[in-house]
C-alpha atoms as a PDB file:
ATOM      1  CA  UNK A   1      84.780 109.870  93.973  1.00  0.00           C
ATOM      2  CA  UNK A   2      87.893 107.204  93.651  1.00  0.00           C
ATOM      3  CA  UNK A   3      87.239 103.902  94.783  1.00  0.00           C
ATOM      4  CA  UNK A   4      89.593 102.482  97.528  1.00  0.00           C
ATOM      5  CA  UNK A   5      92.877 101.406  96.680  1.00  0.00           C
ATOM      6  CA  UNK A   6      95.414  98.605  97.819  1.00  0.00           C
ATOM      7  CA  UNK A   7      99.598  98.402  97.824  1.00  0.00           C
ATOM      8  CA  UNK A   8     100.941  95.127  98.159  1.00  0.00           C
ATOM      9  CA  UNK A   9     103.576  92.855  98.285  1.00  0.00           C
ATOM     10  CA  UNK A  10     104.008  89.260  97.046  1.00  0.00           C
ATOM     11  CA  UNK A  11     106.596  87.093  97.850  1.00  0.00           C
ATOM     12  CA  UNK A  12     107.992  83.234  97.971  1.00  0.00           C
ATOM     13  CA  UNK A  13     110.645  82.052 100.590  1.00  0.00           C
ATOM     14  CA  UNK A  14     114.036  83.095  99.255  1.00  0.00           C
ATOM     15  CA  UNK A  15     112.394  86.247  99.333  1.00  0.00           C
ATOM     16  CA  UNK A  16     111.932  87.245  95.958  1.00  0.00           C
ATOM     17  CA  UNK A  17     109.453  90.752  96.400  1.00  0.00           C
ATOM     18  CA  UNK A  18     106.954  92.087  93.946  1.00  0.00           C
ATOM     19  CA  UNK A  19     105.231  95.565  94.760  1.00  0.00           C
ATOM     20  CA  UNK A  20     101.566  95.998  93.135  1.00  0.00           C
ATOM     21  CA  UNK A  21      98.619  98.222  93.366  1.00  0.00           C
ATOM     22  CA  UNK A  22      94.574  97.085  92.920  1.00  0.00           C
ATOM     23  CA  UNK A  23      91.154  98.312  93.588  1.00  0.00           C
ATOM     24  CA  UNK A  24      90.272  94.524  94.004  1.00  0.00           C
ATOM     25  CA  UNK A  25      92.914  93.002  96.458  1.00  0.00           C
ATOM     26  CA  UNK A  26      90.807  89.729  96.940  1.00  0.00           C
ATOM     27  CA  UNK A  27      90.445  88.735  93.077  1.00  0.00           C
ATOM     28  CA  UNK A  28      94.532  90.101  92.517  1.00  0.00           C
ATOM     29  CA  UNK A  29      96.237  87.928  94.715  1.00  0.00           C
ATOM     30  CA  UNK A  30      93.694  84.952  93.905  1.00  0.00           C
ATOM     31  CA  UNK A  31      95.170  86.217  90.146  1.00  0.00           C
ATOM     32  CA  UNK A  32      98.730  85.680  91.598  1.00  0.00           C
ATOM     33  CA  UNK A  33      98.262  82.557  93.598  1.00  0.00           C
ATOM     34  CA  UNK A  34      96.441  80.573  90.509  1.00  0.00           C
ATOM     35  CA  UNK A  35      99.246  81.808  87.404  1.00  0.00           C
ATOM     36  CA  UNK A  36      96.636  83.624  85.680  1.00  0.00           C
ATOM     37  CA  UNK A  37      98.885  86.971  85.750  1.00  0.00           C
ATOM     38  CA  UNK A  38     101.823  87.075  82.910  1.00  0.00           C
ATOM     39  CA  UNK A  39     104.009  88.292  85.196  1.00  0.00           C
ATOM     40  CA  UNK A  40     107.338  88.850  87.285  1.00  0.00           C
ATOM     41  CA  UNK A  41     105.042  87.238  90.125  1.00  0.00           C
ATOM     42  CA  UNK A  42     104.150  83.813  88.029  1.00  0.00           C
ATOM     43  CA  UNK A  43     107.813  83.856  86.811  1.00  0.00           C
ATOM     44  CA  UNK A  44     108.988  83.614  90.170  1.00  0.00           C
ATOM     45  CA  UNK A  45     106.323  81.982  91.726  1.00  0.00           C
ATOM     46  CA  UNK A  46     105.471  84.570  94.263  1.00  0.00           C
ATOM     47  CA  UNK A  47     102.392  83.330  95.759  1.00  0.00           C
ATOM     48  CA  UNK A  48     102.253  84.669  99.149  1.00  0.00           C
ATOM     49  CA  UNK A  49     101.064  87.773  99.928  1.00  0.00           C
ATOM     50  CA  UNK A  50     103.328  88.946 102.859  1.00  0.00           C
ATOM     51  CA  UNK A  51     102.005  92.544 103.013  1.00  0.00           C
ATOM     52  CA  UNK A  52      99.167  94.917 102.279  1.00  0.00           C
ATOM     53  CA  UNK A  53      97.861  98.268 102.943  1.00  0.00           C
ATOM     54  CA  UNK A  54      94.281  99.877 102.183  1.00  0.00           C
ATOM     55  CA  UNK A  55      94.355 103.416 100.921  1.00  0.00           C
ATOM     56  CA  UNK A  56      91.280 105.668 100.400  1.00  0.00           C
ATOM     57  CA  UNK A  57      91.658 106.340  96.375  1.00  0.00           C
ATOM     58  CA  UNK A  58      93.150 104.732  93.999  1.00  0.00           C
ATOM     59  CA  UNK A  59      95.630 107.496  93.051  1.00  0.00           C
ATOM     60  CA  UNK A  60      96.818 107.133  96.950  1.00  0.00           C
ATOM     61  CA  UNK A  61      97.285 103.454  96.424  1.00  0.00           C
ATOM     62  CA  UNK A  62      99.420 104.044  93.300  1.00  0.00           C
ATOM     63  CA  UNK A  63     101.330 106.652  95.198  1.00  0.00           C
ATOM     64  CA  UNK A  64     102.077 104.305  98.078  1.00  0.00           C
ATOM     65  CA  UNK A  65     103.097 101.704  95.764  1.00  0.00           C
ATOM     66  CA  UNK A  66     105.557 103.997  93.854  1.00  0.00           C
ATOM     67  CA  UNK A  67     106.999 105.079  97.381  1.00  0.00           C
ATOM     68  CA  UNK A  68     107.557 100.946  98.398  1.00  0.00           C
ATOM     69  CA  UNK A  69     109.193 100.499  94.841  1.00  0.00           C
ATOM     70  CA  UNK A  70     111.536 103.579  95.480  1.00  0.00           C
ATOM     71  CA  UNK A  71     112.889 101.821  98.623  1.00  0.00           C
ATOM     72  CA  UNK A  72     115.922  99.152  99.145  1.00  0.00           C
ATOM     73  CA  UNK A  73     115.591  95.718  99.513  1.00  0.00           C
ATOM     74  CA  UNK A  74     116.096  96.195 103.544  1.00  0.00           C
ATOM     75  CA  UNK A  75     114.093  98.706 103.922  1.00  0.00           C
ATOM     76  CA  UNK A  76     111.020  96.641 101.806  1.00  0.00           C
ATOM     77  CA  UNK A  77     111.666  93.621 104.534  1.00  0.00           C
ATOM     78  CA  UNK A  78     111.272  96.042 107.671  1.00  0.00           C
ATOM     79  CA  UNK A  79     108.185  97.258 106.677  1.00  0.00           C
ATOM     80  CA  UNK A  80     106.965  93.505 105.673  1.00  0.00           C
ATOM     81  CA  UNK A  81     108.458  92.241 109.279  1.00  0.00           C
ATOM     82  CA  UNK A  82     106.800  95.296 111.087  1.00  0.00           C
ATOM     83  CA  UNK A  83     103.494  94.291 109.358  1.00  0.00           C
ATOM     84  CA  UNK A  84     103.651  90.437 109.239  1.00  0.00           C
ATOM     85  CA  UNK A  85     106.789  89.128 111.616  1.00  0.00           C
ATOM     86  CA  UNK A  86     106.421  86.011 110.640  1.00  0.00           C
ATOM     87  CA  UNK A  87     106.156  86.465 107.137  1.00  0.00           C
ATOM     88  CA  UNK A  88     103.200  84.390 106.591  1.00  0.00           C
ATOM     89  CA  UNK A  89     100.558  84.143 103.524  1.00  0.00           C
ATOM     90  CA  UNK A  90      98.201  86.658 104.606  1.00  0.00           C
ATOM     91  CA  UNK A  91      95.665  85.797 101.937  1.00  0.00           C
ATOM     92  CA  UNK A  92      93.273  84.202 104.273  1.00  0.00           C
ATOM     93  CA  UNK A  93      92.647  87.434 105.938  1.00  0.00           C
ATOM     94  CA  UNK A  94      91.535  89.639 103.187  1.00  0.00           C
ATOM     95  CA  UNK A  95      88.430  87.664 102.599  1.00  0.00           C
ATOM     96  CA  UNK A  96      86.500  90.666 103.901  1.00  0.00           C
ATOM     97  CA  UNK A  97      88.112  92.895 101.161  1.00  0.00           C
END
């Protein structure tokens, strides 16, 4: 069986968006927030996480993901606003992930 899977999105406060998938949301976005990825995200300094979802498997996750990247720019800020109005870091509450 697939282990669980997370889509996410990092941002700053222009917003610049970045769109990635883990098994490990917790130790990613610590990976984000501390430069340790190579990345669009450390280029850019996207350090808050601004929206998340759990999936059952892995595959579902990367699914998801592709479906978030496939959208506009609009439509990637109504789902963050829907989720997270305020568009605040929501890294303290995945602690439990």
């Amino acid at each position: 069986m697939s282990e669980q899977g997370f889509v996410y999105i990092m941002g700053n406060n222009r917003p610049t968006l970045y769109t990635g998938v883990t098994s490990n949301l917790k130790k990613r976005v610590w990976l984000h927030k501390n430069n340790l990825v190579k990345s669009f995200t450390q280029k850019y300094d996207l350090h808050l996480l601004l929206y998340y979802e759990m999936l059952d498997t892995i595959e579902n996750a990367i699914i998801r993901e592709k479906q978030i990247k496939d959208m506009d720019r609009k439509d990637k800020l109504l789902i963050i606003k829907k989720f997270n109005p305020d568009f605040k870091d929501l890294a303290d509450q995945i602690n439990k992930y």
